[in-house]
Protein backbone atom coordinates (compact mmCIF):
# COMPACT_ATOMS: atom_id res chain seq x y z
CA UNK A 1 124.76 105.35 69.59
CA UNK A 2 122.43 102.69 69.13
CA UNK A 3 119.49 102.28 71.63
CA UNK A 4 120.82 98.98 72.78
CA UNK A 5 124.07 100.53 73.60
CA UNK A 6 122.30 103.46 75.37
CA UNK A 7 120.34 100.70 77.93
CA UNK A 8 123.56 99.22 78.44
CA UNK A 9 124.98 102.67 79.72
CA UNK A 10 122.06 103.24 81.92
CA UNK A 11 122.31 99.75 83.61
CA UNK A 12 126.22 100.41 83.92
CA UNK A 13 125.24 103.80 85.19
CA UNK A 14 122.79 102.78 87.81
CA UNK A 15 123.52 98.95 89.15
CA UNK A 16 120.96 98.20 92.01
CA UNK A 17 121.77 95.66 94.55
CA UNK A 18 120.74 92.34 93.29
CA UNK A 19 118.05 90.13 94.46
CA UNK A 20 120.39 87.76 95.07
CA UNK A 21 122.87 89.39 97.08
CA UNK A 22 119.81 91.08 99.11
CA UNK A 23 118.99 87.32 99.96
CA UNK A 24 122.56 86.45 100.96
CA UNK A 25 122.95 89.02 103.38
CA UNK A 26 119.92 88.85 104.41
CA UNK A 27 120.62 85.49 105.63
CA UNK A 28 123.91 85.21 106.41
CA UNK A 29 124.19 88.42 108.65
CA UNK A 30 121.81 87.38 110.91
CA UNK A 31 123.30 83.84 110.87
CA UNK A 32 126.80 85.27 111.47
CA UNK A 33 125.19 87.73 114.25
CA UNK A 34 123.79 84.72 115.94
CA UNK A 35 127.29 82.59 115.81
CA UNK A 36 129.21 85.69 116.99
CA UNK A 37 126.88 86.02 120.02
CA UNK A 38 126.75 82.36 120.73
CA UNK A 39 130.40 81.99 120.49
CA UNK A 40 131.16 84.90 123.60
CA UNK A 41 128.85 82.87 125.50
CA UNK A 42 130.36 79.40 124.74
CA UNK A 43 134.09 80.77 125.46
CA UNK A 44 132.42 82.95 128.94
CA UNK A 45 131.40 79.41 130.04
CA UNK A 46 134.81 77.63 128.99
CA UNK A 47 136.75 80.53 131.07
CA UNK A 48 134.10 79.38 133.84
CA UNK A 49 134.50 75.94 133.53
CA UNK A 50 138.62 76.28 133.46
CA UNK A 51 138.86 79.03 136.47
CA UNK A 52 136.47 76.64 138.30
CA UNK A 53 138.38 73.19 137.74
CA UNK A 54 141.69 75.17 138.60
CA UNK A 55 139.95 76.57 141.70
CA UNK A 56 139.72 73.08 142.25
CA UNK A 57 143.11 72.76 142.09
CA UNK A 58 144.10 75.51 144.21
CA UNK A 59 142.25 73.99 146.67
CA UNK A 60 143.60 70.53 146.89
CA UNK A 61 147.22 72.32 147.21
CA UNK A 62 145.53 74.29 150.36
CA UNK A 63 144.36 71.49 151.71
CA UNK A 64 147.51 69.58 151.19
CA UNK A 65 149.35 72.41 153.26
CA UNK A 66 146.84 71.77 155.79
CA UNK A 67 147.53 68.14 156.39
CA UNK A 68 150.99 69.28 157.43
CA UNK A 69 149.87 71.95 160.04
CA UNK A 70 150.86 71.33 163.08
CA UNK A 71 149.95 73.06 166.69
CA UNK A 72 151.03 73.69 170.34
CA UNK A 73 149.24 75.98 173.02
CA UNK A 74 145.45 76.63 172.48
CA UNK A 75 143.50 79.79 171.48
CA UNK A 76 145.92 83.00 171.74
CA UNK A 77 149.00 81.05 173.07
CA UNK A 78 148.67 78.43 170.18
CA UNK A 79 151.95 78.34 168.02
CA UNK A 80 151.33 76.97 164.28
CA UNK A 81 154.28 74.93 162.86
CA UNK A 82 153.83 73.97 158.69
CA UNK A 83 155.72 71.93 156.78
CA UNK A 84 155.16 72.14 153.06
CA UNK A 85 155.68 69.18 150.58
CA UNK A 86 156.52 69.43 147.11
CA UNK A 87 153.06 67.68 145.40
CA UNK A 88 151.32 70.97 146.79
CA UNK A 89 153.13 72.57 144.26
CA UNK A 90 153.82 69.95 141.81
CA UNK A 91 150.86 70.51 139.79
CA UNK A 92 151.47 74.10 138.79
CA UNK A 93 155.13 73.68 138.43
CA UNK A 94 154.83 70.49 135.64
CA UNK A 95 153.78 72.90 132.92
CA UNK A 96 156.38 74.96 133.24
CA UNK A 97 154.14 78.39 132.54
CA UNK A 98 152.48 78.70 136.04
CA UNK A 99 154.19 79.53 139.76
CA UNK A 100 152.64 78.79 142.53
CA UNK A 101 152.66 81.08 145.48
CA UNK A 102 151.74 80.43 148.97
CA UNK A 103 151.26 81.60 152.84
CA UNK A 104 150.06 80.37 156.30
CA UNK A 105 149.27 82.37 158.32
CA UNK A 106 147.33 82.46 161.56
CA UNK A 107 143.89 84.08 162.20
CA UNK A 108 145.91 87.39 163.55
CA UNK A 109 147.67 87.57 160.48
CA UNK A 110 151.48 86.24 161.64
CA UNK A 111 153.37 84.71 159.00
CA UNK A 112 153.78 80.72 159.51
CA UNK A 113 155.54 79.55 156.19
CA UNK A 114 155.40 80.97 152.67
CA UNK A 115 155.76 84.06 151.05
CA UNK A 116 155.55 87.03 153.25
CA UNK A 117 155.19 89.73 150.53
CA UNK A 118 151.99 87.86 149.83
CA UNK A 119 149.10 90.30 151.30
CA UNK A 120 147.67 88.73 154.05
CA UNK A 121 143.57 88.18 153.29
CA UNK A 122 141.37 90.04 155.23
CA UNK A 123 138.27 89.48 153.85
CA UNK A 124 134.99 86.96 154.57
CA UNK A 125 134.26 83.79 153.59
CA UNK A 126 131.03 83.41 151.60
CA UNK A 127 127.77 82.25 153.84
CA UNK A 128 127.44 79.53 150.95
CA UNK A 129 131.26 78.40 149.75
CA UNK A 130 131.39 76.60 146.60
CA UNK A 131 133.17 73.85 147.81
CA UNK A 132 132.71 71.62 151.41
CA UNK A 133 135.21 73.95 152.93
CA UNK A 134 135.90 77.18 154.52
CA UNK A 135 137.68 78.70 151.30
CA UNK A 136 137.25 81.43 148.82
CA UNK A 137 138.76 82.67 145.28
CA UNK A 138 139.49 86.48 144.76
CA UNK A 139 141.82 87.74 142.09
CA UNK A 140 144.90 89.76 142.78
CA UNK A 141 148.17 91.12 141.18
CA UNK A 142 151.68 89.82 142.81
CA UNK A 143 155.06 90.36 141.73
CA UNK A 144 153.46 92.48 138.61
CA UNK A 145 151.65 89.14 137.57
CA UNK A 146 148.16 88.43 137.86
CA UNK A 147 147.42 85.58 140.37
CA UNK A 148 144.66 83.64 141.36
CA UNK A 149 144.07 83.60 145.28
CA UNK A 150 142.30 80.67 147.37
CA UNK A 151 141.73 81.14 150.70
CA UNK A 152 141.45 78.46 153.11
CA UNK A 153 140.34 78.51 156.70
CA UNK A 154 141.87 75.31 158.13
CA UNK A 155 141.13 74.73 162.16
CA UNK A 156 144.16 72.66 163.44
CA UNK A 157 144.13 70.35 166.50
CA UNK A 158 146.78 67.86 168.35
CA UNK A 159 146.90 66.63 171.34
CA UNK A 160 149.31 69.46 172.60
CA UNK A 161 146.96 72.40 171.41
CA UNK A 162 144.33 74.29 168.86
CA UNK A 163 143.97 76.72 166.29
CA UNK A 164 142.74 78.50 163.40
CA UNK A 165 145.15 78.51 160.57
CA UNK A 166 144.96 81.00 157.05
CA UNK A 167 146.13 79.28 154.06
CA UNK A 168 146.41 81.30 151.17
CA UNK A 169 147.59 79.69 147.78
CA UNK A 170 147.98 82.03 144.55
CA UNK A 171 148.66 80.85 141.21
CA UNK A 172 150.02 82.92 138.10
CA UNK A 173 147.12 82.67 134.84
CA UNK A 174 149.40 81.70 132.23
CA UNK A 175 147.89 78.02 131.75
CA UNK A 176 144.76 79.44 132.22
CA UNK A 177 144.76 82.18 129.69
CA UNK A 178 146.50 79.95 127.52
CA UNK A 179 143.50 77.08 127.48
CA UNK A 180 141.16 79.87 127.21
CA UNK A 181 142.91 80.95 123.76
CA UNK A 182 143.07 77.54 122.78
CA UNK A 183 139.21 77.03 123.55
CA UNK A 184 138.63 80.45 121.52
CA UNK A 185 140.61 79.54 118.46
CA UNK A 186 139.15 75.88 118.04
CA UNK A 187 135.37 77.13 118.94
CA UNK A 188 135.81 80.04 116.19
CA UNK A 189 137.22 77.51 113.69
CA UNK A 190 134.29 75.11 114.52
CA UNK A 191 132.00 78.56 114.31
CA UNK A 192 133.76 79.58 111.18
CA UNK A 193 133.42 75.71 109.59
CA UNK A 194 129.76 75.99 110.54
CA UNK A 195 129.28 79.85 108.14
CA UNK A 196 131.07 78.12 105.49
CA UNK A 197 128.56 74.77 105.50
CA UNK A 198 125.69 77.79 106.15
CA UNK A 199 126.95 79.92 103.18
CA UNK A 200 127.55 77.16 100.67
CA UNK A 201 123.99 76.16 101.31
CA UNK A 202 122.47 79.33 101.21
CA UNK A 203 124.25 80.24 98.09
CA UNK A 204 122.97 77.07 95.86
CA UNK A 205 119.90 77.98 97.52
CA UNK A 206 118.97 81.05 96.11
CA UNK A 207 121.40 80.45 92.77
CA UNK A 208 118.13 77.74 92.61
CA UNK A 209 115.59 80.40 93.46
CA UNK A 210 116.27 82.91 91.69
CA UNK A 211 116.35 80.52 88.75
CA UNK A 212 113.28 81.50 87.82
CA UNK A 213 113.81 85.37 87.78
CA UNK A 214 116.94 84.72 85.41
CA UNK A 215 115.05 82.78 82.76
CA UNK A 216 112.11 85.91 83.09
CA UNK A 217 114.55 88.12 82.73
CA UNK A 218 116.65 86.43 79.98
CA UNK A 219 113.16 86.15 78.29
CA UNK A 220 112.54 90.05 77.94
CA UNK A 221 116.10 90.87 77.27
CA UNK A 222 115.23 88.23 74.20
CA UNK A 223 112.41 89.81 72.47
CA UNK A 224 112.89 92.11 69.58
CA UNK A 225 112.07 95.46 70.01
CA UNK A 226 108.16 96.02 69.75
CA UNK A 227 107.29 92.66 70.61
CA UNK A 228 104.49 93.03 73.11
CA UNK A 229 102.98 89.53 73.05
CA UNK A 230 101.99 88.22 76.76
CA UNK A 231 104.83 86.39 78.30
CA UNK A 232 104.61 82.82 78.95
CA UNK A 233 105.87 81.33 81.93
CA UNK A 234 104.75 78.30 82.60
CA UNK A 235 107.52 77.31 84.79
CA UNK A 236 107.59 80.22 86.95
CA UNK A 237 107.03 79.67 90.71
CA UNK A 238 103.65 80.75 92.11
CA UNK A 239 105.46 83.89 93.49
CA UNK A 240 106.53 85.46 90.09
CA UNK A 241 103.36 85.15 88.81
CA UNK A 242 101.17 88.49 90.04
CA UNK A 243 104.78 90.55 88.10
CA UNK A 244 103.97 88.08 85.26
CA UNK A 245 100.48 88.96 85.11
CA UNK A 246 100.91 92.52 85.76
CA UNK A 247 103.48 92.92 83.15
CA UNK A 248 101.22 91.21 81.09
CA UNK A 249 98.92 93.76 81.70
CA UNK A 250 101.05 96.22 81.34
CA UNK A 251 102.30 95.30 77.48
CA UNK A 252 98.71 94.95 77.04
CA UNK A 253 97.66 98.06 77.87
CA UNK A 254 100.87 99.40 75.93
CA UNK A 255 100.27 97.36 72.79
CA UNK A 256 95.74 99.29 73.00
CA UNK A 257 97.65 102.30 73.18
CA UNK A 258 100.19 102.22 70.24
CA UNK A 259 97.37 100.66 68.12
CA UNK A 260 95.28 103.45 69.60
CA UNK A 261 98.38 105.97 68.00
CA UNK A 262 98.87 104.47 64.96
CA UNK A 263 95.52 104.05 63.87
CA UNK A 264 95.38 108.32 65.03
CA UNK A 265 98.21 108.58 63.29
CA UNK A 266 97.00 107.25 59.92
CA UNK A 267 93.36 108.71 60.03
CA UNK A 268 95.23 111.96 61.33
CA UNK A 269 97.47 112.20 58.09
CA UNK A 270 94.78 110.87 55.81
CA UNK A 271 92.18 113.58 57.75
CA UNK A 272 94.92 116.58 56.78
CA UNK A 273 95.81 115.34 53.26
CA UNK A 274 92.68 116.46 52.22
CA UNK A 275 92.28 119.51 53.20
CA UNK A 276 95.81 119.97 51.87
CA UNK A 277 94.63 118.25 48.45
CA UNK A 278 91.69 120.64 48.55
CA UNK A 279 93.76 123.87 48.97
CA UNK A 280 96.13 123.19 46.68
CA UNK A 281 93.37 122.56 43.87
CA UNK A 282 91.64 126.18 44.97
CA UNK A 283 94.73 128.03 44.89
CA UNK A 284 95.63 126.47 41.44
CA UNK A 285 92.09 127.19 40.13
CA UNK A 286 92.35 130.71 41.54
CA UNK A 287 95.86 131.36 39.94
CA UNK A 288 94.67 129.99 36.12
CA UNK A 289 91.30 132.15 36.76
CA UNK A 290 88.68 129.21 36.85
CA UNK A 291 86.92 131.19 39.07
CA UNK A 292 86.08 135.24 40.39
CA UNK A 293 89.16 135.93 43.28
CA UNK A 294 86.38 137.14 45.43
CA UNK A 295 84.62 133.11 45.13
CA UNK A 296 88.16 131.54 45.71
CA UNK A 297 89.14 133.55 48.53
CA UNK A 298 86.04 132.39 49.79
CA UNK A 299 86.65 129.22 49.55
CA UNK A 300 90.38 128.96 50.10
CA UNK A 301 89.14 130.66 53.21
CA UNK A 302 86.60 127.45 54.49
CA UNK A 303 89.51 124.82 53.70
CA UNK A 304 91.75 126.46 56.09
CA UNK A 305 89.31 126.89 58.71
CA UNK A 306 88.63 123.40 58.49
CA UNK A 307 92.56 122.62 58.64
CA UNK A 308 93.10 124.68 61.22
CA UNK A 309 90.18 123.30 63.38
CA UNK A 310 91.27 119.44 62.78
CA UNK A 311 94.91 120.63 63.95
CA UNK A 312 93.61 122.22 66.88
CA UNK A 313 91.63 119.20 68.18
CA UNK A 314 94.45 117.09 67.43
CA UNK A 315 96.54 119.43 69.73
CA UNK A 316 94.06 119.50 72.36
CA UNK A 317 94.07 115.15 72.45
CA UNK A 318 97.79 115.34 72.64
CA UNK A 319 97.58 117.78 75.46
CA UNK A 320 94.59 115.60 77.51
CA UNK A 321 97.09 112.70 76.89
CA UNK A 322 99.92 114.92 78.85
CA UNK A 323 97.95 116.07 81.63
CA UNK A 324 97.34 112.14 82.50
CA UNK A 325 100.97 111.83 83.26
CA UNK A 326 100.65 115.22 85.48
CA UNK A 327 99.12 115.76 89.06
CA UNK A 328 98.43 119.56 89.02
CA UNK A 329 94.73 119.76 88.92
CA UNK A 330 92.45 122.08 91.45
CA UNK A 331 89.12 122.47 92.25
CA UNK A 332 86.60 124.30 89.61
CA UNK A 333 83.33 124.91 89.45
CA UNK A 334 81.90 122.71 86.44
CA UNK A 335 78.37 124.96 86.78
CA UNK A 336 80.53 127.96 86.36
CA UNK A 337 81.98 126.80 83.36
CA UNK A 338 78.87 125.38 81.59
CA UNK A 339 77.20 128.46 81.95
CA UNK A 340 80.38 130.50 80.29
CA UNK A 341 80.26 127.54 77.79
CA UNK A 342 77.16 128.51 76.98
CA UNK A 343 77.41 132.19 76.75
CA UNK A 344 80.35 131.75 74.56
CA UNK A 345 77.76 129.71 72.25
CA UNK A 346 75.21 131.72 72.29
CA UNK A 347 74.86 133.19 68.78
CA UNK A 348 74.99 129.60 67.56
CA UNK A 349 72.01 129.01 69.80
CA UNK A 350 70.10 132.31 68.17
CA UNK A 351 71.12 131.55 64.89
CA UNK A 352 69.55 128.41 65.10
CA UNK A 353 66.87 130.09 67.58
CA UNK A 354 67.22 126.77 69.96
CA UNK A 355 64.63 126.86 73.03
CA UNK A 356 67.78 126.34 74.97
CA UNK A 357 67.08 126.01 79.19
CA UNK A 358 69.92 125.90 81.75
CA UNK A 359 69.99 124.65 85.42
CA UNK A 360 72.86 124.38 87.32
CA UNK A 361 74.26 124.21 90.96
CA UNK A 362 77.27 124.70 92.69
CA UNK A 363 79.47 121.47 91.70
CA UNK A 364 83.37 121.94 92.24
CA UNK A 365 85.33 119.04 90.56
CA UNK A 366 89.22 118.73 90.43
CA UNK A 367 90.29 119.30 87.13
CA UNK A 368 91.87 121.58 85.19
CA UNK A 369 89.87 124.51 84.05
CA UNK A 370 90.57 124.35 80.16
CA UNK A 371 89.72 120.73 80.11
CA UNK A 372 85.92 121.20 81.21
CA UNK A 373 86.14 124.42 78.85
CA UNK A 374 87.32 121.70 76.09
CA UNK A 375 84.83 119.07 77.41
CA UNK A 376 81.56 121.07 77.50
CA UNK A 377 82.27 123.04 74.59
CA UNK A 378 82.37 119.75 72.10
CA UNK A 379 79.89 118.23 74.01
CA UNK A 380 77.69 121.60 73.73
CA UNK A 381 78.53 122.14 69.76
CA UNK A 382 77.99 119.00 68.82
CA UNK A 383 74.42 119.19 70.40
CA UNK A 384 73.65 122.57 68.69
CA UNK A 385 75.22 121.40 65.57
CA UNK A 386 72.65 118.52 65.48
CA UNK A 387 69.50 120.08 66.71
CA UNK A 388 67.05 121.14 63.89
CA UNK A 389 66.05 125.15 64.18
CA UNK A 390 63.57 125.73 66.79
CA UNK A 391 63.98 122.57 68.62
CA UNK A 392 64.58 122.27 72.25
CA UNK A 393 68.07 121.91 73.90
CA UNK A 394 68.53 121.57 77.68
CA UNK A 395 71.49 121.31 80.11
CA UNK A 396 71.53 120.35 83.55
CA UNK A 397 74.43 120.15 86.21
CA UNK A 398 73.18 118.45 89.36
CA UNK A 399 75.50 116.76 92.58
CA UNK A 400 74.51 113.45 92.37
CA UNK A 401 75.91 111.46 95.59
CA UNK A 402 79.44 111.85 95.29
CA UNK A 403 79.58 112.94 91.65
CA UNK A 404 78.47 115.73 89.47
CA UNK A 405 76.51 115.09 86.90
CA UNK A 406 76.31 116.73 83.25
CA UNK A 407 72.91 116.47 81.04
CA UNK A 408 73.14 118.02 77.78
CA UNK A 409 69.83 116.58 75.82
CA UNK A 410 69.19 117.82 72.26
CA UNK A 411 66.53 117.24 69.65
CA UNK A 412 68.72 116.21 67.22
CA UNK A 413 68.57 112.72 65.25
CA UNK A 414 70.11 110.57 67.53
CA UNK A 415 72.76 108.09 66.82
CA UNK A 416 72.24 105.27 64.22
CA UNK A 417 73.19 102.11 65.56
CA UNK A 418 76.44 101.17 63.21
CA UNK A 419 77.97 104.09 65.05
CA UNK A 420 77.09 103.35 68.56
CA UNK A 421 80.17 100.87 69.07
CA UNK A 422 82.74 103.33 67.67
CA UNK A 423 81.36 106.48 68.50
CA UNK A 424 84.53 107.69 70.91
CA UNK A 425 87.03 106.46 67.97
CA UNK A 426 89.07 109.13 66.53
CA UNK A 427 87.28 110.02 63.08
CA UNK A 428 84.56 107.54 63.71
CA UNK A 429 81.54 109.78 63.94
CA UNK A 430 82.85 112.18 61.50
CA UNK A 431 80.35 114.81 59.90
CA UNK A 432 80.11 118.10 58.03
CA UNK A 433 81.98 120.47 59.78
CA UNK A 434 83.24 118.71 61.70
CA UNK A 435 86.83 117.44 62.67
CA UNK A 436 85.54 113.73 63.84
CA UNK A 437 87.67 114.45 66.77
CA UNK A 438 85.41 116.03 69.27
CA UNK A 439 84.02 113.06 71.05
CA UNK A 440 87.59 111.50 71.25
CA UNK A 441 88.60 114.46 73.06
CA UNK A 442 85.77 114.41 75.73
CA UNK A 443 86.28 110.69 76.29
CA UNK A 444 90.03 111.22 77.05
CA UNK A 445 89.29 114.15 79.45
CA UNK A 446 86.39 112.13 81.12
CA UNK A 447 88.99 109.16 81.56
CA UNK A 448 91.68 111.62 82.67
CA UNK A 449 89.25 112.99 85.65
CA UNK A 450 88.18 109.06 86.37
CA UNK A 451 84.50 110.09 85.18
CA UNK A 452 82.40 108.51 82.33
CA UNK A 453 80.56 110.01 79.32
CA UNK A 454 77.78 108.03 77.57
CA UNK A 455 75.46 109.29 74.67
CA UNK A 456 72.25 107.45 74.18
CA UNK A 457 69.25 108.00 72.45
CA UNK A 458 66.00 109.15 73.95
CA UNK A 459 62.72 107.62 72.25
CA UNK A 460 59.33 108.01 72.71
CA UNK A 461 56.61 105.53 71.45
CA UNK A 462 59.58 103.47 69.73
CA UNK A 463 60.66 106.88 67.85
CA UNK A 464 64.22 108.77 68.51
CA UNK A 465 63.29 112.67 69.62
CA UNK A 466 66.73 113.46 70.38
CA UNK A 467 70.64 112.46 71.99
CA UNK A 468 71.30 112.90 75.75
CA UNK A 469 75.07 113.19 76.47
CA UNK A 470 75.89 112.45 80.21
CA UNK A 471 78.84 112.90 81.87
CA UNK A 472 80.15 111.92 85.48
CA UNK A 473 82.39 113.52 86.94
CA UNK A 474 83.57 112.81 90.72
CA UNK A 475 83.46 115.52 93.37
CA UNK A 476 86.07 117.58 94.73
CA UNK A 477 86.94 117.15 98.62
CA UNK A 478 84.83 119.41 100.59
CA UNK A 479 87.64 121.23 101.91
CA UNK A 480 88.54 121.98 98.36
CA UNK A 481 87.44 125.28 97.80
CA UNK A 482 87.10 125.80 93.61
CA UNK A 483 89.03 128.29 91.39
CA UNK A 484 89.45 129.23 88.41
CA UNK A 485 92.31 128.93 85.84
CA UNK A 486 93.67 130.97 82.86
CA UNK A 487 92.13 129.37 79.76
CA UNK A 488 95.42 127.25 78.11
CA UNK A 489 93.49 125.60 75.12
């Protein structure tokens, strides 16, 4: 399977939610939220505004019952007559879907005219009434219907008497509930009409928008594999262009870093040929008897020491480049570890019979314990390795603010100045015995912890007397307490 086939299955695998879509809904649902809520409201206040100009009705059909009361007798002896006329009724009946329902009564409750299966009202009318009248509106069920109830208080007078008359007229809510529907359906298709126009535009909206992110992207899908070249986007809107200047970034940082590997690469395999080259041409010379077995062991022995350290160092790079990607470091004691550094190194120090001084305090630092084991030991050899017999060689760990801080002056002769500006390059600084990897190796860890490492010469009266290697390292929280690890290098 070819690796464009494989990102193809892992974007058919895994399809997050597109910006787009994310734009969409998040317009349109609270745009449909808000038209959902405003539409109950509108149809609540077209129910009120139908029940009320019905209740209007209702009452002009009580009142017209009331212009046909009639009285005789006053107070208890008063006898009501009514008289009912069709147009009280006529304006429920011309639908054809409502019935109108009515009953007079006086204030006792005794039927006058109507229907007497009509519950007589026995309630109070409001201390405020919404119209100019005594009247109220309750709702009630008659004859298994619902009905809509308005109550009149009508006082009657004539010549021959007075009294207080009840005039209740109930109406069935078929119109009603039927102009309510009809309000609903055209108010949702106006609503409805309205998401449409809303959804159109928002769609050619952010099909313009994203514009930008589809050309990007259309770019990068594009390029030929390896092509790390900074992306231009000259178009872009100003709000693409921090993730067009951080992936820029980013394939720069990539494109240092292969470099970086290839160039390791090729000065790795050149670096190993040799010694190869070299052992091949000892064991040959040993098996045709160029020289005594005792000299070519010898020898053969020396080339694979030298091997064997190169391959080592180049392990121990590729290992400081994993632990970058990893989080597991603890607190250890750098002092600690100098000072075992330095008992390890010991007989190189007598055999060179160094005037070596140590002074150290208690500095934990998060790392992990083989990489300051790796770090002080190059930096330590290296310094040894360079010193002339007899000469001085001095280390120092201090706590310097919030960093510790690693001194490791020799005698040696310094650095020559064509060397200064590669000196952390793989091979750069390369010298006998050595693997020209050493430095690399303590840069990478120093970069790894977020320290810094600088060699510089120390002169005196224009003259170099010797190398100081420095190295910061930052401090471990104080409620860090420091340990120690197994050695893994």
């Amino acid at each position: 399977m070819s690796a464009a086939h494989a990102r193809a299955g892992v974007r058919r695998a895994a399809r997050p939610s597109s910006l787009r879509r994310r734009l969409l809904l998040g317009i349109l649902l609270p745009v449909v939220l808000l038209i959902g809520f405003n539409t109950v409201n509108l149809y609540r206040q077209a129910l009120a505004a139908v029940n009320t100009a019905y209740d209007r009705t209702l009452l002009a059909a009580a009142k017209s019952i009331s212009e046909e009361l009639d009285v005789q007798g006053f107070d208890e002896q008063a006898v009501l007559r009514a008289t009912v006329p069709y147009s009280a009724q006529e304006a429920f009946e011309a639908d054809n879907e409502s019935r109108l329902f009515y009953r007079v009564s006086d204030i006792q409750g005794r039927l006058i005219s109507g229907f007497e299966e009509l519950p007589f009202w026995r309630g109070r009318i409001p201390d405020r009434p919404p119209y100019a009248a005594l009247v109220t509106f309750y709702d009630e069920h008659f004859r298994g219907r619902d009905v809509r109830v308005a109550v009149l208080l009508q006082p009657v007078a004539s010549a021959g008497g007075r009294a207080m008359a009840v005039i209740q007229v109930a109406e069935t809510l078929e119109l009603r509930h039927t102009l309510a529907r009809q309000i609903l359906v055209e108010t949702l298709q106006g609503q409805a009409g309205l998401v449409l126009v809303i959804a159109l535009v928002v769609v050619l909206v952010v099909q313009r928008a994203t514009r930008p992110v589809r050309a990007l992207s259309a770019t990068l899908q594009a390029r030929p594999e390896g092509e790390l070249t900074p992306i231009a986007a000259p178009d872009a809107p100003r709000e693409l262009l921090p993730l067009v200047d951080a992936t820029n970034a980013v394939m720069a940082r990539l494109r240092l870093l292969l470099e970086h590997q290839r160039r390791f690469m090729r000065d790795a395999a050149h670096q190993l040929r040799t010694p190869l080259a070299v052992l091949k041409v000892q064991t040959q010379s040993a098996l045709r008897g160029d020289m005594p077995p005792q000299q070519a062991l010898q020898e053969i022995h020396a080339t694979v020491d030298r091997a064997t350290a190169l391959a080592n160092q180049m392990l121990s790079l590729a290992k400081v480049e994993q632990a970058r990607q990893e989080d597991t470091a603890r607190a250890c004691d750098l002092s600690a570890i100098v000072r075992e550094m330095a008992l390890d190194l010991s007989p190189l120090l007598a055999e060179k019979d160094l005037d070596f001084s140590l002074s150290t305090v208690p500095t934990p630092v998060r790392a992990h314990d083989w990489m300051l084991r790796e770090l002080v030991r190059n930096l330590l050899h290296n310094a040894i390795r360079h010193s002339p017999p007899g000469a001085a060689l001095a280390v120092a760990v201090v706590a310097d603010g919030r960093a510790a801080a690693l001194t490791i002056a020799d005698s040696g002769p310094g650095l020559p100045p064509e060397l200064q500006g590669r000196l952390f390059q793989p091979f750069a600084g390369m010298t006998p015995g050595g693997s020209g990897l050493g430095l690399a190796i303590c840069q990478e860890i120093v970069s790894v912890l977020g320290g810094s490492i600088a060699l510089e010469n120390r002169t005196q009266h224009s003259r170099v007397t010797g190398l100081d290697a420095r190295v910061r390292l930052p401090l471990a929280g104080m409620g860090e307490a420091p340990t120690a690890e197994p050695d893994l290098g």
